[in-house]
PDB file of N, CA and C in Angstrom:
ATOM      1  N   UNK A   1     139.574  55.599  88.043  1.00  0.00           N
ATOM      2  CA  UNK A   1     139.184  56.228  89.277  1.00  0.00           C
ATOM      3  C   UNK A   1     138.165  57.331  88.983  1.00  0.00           C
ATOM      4  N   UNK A   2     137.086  57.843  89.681  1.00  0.00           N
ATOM      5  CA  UNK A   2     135.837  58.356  89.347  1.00  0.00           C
ATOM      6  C   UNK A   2     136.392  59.843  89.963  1.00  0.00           C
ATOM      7  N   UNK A   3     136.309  60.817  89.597  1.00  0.00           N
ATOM      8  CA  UNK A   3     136.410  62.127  90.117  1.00  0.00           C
ATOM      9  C   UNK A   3     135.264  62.537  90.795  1.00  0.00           C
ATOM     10  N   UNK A   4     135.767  63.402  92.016  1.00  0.00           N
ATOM     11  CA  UNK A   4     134.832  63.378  92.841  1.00  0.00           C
ATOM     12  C   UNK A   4     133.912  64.966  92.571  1.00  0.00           C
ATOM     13  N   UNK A   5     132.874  65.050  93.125  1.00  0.00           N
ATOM     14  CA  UNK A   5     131.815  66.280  92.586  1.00  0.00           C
ATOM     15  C   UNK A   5     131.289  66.426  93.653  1.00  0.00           C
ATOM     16  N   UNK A   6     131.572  67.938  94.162  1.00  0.00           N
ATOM     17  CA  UNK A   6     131.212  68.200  94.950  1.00  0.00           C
ATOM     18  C   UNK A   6     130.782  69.598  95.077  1.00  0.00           C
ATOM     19  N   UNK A   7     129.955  70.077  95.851  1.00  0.00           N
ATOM     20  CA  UNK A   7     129.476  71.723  96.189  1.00  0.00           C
ATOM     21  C   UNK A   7     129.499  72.220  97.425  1.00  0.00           C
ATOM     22  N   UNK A   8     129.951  73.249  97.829  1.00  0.00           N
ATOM     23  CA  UNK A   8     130.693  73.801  99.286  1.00  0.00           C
ATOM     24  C   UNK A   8     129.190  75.212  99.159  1.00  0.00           C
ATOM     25  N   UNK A   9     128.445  74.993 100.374  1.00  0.00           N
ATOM     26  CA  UNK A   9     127.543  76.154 100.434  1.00  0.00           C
ATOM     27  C   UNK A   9     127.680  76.764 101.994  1.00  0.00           C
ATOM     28  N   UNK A  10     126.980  78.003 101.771  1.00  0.00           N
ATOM     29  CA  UNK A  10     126.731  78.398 103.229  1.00  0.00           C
ATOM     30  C   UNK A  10     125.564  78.023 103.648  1.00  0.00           C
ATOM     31  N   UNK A  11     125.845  77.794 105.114  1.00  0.00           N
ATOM     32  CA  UNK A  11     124.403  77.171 105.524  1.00  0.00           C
ATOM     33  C   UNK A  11     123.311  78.201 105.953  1.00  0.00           C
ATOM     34  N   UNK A  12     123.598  79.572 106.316  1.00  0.00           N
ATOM     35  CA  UNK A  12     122.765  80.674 106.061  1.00  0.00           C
ATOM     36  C   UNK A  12     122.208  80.415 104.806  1.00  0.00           C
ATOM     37  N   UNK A  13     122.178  80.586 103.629  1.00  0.00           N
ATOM     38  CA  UNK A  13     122.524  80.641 102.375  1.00  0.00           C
ATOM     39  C   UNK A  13     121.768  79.324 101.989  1.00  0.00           C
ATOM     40  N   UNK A  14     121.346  78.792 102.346  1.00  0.00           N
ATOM     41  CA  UNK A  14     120.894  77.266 101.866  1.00  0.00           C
ATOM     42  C   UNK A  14     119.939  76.718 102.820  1.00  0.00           C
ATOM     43  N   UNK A  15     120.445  76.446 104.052  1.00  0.00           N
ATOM     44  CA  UNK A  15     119.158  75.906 104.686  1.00  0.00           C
ATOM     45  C   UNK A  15     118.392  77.417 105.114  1.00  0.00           C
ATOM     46  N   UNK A  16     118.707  78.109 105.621  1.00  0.00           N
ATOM     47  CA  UNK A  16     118.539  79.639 106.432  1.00  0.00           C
ATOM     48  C   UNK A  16     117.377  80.385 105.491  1.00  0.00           C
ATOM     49  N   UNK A  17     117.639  79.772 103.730  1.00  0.00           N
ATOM     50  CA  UNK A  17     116.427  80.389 103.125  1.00  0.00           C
ATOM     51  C   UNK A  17     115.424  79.611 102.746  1.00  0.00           C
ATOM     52  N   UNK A  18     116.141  77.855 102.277  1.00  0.00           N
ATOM     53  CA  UNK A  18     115.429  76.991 101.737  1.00  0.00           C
ATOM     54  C   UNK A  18     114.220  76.043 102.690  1.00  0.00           C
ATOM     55  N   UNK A  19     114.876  75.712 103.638  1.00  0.00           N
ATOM     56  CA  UNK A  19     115.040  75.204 104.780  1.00  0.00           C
ATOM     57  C   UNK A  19     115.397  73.560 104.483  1.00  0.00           C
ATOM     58  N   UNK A  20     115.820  73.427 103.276  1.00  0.00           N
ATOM     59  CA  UNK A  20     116.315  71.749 103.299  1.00  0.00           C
ATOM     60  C   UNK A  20     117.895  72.094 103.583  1.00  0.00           C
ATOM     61  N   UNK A  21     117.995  70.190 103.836  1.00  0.00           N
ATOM     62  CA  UNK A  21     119.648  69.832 104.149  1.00  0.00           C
ATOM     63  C   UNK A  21     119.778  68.576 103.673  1.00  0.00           C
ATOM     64  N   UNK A  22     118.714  68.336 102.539  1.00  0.00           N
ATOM     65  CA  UNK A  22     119.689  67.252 101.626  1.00  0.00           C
ATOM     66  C   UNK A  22     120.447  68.290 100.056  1.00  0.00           C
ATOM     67  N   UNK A  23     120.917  67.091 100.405  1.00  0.00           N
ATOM     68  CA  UNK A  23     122.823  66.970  99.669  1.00  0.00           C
ATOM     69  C   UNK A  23     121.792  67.166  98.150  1.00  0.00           C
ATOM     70  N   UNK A  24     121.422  66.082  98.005  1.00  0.00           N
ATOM     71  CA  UNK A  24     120.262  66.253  96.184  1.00  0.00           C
ATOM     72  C   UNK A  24     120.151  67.427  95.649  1.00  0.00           C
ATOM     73  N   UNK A  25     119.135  68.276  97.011  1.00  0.00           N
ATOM     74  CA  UNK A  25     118.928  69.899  96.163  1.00  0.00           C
ATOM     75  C   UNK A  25     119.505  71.002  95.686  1.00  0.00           C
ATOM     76  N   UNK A  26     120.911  70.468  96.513  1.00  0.00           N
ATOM     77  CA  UNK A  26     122.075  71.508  96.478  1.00  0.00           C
ATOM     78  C   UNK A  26     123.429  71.054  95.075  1.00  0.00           C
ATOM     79  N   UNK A  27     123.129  70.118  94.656  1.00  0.00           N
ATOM     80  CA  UNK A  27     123.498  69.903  93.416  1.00  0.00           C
ATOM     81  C   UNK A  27     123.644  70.592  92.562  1.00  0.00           C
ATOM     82  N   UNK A  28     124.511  71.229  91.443  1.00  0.00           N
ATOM     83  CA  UNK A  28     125.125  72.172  90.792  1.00  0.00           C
ATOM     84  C   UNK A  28     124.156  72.412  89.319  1.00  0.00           C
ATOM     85  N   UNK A  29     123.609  71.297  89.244  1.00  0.00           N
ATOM     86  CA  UNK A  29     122.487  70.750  88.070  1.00  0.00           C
ATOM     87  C   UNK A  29     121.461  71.394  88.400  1.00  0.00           C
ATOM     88  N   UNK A  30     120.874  71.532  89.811  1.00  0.00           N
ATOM     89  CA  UNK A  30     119.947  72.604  90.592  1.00  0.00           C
ATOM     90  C   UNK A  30     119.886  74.135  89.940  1.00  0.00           C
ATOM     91  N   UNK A  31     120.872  74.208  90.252  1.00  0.00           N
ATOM     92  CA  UNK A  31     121.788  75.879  90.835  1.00  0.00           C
ATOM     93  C   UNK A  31     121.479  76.181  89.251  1.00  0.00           C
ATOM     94  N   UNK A  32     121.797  75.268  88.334  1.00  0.00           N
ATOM     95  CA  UNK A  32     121.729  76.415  86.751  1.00  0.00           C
ATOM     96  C   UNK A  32     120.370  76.101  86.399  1.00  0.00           C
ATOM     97  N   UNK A  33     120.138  74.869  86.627  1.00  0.00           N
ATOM     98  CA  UNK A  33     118.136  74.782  86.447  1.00  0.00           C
ATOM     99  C   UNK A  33     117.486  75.951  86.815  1.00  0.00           C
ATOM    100  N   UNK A  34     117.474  76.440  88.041  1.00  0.00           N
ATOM    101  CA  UNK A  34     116.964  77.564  88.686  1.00  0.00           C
ATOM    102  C   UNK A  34     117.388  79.259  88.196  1.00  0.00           C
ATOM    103  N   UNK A  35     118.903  79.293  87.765  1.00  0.00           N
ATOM    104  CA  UNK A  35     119.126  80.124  86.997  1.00  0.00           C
ATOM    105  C   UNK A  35     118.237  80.455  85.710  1.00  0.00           C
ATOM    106  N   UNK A  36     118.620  79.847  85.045  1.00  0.00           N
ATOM    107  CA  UNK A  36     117.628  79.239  83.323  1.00  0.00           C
ATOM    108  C   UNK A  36     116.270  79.846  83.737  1.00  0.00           C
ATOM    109  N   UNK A  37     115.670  78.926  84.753  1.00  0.00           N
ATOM    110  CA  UNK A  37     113.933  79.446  84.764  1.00  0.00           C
ATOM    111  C   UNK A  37     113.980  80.464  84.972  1.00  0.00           C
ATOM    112  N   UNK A  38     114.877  80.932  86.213  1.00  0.00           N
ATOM    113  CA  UNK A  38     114.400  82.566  86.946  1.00  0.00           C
ATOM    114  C   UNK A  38     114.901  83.713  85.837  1.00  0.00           C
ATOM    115  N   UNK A  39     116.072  83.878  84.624  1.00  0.00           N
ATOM    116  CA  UNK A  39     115.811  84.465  83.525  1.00  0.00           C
ATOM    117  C   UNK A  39     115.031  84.067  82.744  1.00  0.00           C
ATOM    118  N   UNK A  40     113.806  83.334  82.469  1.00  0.00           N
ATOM    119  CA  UNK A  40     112.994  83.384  81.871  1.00  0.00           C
ATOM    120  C   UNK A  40     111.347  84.016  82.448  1.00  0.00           C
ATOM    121  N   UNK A  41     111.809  84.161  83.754  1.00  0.00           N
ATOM    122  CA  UNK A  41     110.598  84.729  84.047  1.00  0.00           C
ATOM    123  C   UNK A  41     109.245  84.158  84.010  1.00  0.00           C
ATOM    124  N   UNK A  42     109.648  82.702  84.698  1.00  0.00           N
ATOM    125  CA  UNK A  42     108.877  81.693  85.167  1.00  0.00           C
ATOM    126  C   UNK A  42     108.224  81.451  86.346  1.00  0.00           C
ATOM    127  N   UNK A  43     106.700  81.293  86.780  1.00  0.00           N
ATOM    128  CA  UNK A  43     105.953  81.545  87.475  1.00  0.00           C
ATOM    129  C   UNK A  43     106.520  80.058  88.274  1.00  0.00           C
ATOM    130  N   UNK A  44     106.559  80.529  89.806  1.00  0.00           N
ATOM    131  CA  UNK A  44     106.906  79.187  90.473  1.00  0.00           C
ATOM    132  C   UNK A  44     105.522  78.289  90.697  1.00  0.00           C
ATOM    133  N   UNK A  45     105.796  77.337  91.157  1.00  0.00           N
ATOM    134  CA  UNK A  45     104.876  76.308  90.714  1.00  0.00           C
ATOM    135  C   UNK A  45     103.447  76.245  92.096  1.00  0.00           C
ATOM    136  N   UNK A  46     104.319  76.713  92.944  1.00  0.00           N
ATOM    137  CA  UNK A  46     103.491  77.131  94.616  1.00  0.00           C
ATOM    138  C   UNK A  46     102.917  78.997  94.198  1.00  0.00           C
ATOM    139  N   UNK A  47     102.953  79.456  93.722  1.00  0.00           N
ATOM    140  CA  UNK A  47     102.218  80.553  92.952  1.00  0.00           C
ATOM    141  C   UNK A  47     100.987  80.495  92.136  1.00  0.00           C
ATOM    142  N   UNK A  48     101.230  78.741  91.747  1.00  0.00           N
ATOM    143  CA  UNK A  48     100.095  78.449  90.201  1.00  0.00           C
ATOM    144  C   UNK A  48      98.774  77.536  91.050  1.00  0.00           C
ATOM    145  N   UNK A  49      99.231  76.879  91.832  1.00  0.00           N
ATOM    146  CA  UNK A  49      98.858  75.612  92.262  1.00  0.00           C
ATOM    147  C   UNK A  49      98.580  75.595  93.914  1.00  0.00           C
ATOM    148  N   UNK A  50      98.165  75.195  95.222  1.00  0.00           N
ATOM    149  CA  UNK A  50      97.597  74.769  95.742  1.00  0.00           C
ATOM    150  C   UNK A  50      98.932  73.484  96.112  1.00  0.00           C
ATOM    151  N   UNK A  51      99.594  72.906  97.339  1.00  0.00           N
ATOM    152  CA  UNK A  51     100.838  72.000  97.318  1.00  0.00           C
ATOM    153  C   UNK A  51      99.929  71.360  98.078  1.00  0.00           C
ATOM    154  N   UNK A  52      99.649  70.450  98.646  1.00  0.00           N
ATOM    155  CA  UNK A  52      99.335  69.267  99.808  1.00  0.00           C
ATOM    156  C   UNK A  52     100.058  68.038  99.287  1.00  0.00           C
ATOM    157  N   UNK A  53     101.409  68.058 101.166  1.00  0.00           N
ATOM    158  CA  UNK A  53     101.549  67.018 100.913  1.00  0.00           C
ATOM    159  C   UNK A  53     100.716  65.557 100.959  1.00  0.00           C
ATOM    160  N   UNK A  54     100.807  64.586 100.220  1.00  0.00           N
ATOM    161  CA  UNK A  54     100.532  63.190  99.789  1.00  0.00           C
ATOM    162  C   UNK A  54     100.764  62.254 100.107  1.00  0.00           C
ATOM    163  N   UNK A  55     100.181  61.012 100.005  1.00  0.00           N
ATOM    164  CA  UNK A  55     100.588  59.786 100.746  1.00  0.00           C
ATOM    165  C   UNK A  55     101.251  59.337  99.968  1.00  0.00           C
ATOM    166  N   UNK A  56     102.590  58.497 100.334  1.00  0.00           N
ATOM    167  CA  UNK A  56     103.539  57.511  99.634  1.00  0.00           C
ATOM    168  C   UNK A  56     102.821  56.221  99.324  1.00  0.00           C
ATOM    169  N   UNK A  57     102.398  55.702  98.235  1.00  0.00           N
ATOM    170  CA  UNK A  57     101.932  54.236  98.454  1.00  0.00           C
ATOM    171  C   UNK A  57     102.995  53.491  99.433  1.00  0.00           C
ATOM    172  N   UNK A  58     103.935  53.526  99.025  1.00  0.00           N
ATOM    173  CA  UNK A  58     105.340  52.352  99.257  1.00  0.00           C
ATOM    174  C   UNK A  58     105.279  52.722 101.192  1.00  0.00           C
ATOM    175  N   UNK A  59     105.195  54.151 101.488  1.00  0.00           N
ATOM    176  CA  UNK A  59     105.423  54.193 102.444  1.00  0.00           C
ATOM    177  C   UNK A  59     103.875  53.865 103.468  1.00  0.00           C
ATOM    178  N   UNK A  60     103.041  54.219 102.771  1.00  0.00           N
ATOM    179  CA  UNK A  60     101.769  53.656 103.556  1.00  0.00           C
ATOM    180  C   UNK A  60     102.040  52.016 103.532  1.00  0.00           C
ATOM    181  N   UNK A  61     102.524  51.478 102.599  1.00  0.00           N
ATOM    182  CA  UNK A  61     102.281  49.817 102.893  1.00  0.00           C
ATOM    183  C   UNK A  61     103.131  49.368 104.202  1.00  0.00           C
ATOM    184  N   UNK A  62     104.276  50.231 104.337  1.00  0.00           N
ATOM    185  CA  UNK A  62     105.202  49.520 105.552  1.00  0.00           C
ATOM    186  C   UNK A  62     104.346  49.609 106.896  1.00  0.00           C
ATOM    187  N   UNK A  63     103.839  51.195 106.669  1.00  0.00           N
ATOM    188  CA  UNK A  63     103.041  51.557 107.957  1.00  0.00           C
ATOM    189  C   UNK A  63     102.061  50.133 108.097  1.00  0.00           C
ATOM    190  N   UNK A  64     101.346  50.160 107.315  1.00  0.00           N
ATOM    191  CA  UNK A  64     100.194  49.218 107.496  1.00  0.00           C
ATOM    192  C   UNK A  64     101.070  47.926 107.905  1.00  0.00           C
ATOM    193  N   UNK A  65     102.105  47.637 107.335  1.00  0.00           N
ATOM    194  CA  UNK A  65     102.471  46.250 107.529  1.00  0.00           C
ATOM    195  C   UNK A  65     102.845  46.330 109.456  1.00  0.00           C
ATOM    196  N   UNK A  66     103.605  47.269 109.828  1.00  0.00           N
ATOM    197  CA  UNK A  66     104.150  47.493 110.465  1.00  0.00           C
ATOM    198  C   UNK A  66     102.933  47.488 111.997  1.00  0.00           C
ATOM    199  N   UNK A  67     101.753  48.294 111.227  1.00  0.00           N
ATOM    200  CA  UNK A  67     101.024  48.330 112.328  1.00  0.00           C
ATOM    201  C   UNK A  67     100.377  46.861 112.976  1.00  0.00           C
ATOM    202  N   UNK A  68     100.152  45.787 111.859  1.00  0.00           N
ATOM    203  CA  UNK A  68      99.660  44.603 111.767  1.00  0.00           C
ATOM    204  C   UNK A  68     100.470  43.531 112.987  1.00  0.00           C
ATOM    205  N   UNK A  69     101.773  44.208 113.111  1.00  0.00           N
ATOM    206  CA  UNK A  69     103.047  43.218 113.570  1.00  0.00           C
ATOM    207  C   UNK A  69     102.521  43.578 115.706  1.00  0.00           C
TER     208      UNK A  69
END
């Protein structure tokens, strides 16, 4: 039988700062990743860089297929 894994957050606290509400980001594997960098005194990546979101290939092909129909 598989033990179950789970994380209990506040939603102030999580969406209120992050603004996501998938289950993925809030993962416990997250939480010490982000620890680790932020004592190292690591430049975030939207600080270095310029973000635009991007097109999905996979998801442009449905569109296109979709528009065709």
């Amino acid at each position: 039988m598989k033990s179950s894994n789970y994380t209990v957050k506040n939603l102030k606290d999580t969406f209120g700062v992050s603004g996501r509400l998938d289950s993925e980001y809030y993962q416990e594997k997250y939480d010490k990743l982000f620890e680790k960098l932020s004592s190292n005194n690591c430049d975030k990546l939207s600080d270095l860089v310029t973000i635009k979101k991007s097109i999905e290939p996979e998801v442009q092909a449905i569109r296109q297929k979709e528009h065709r129909l």
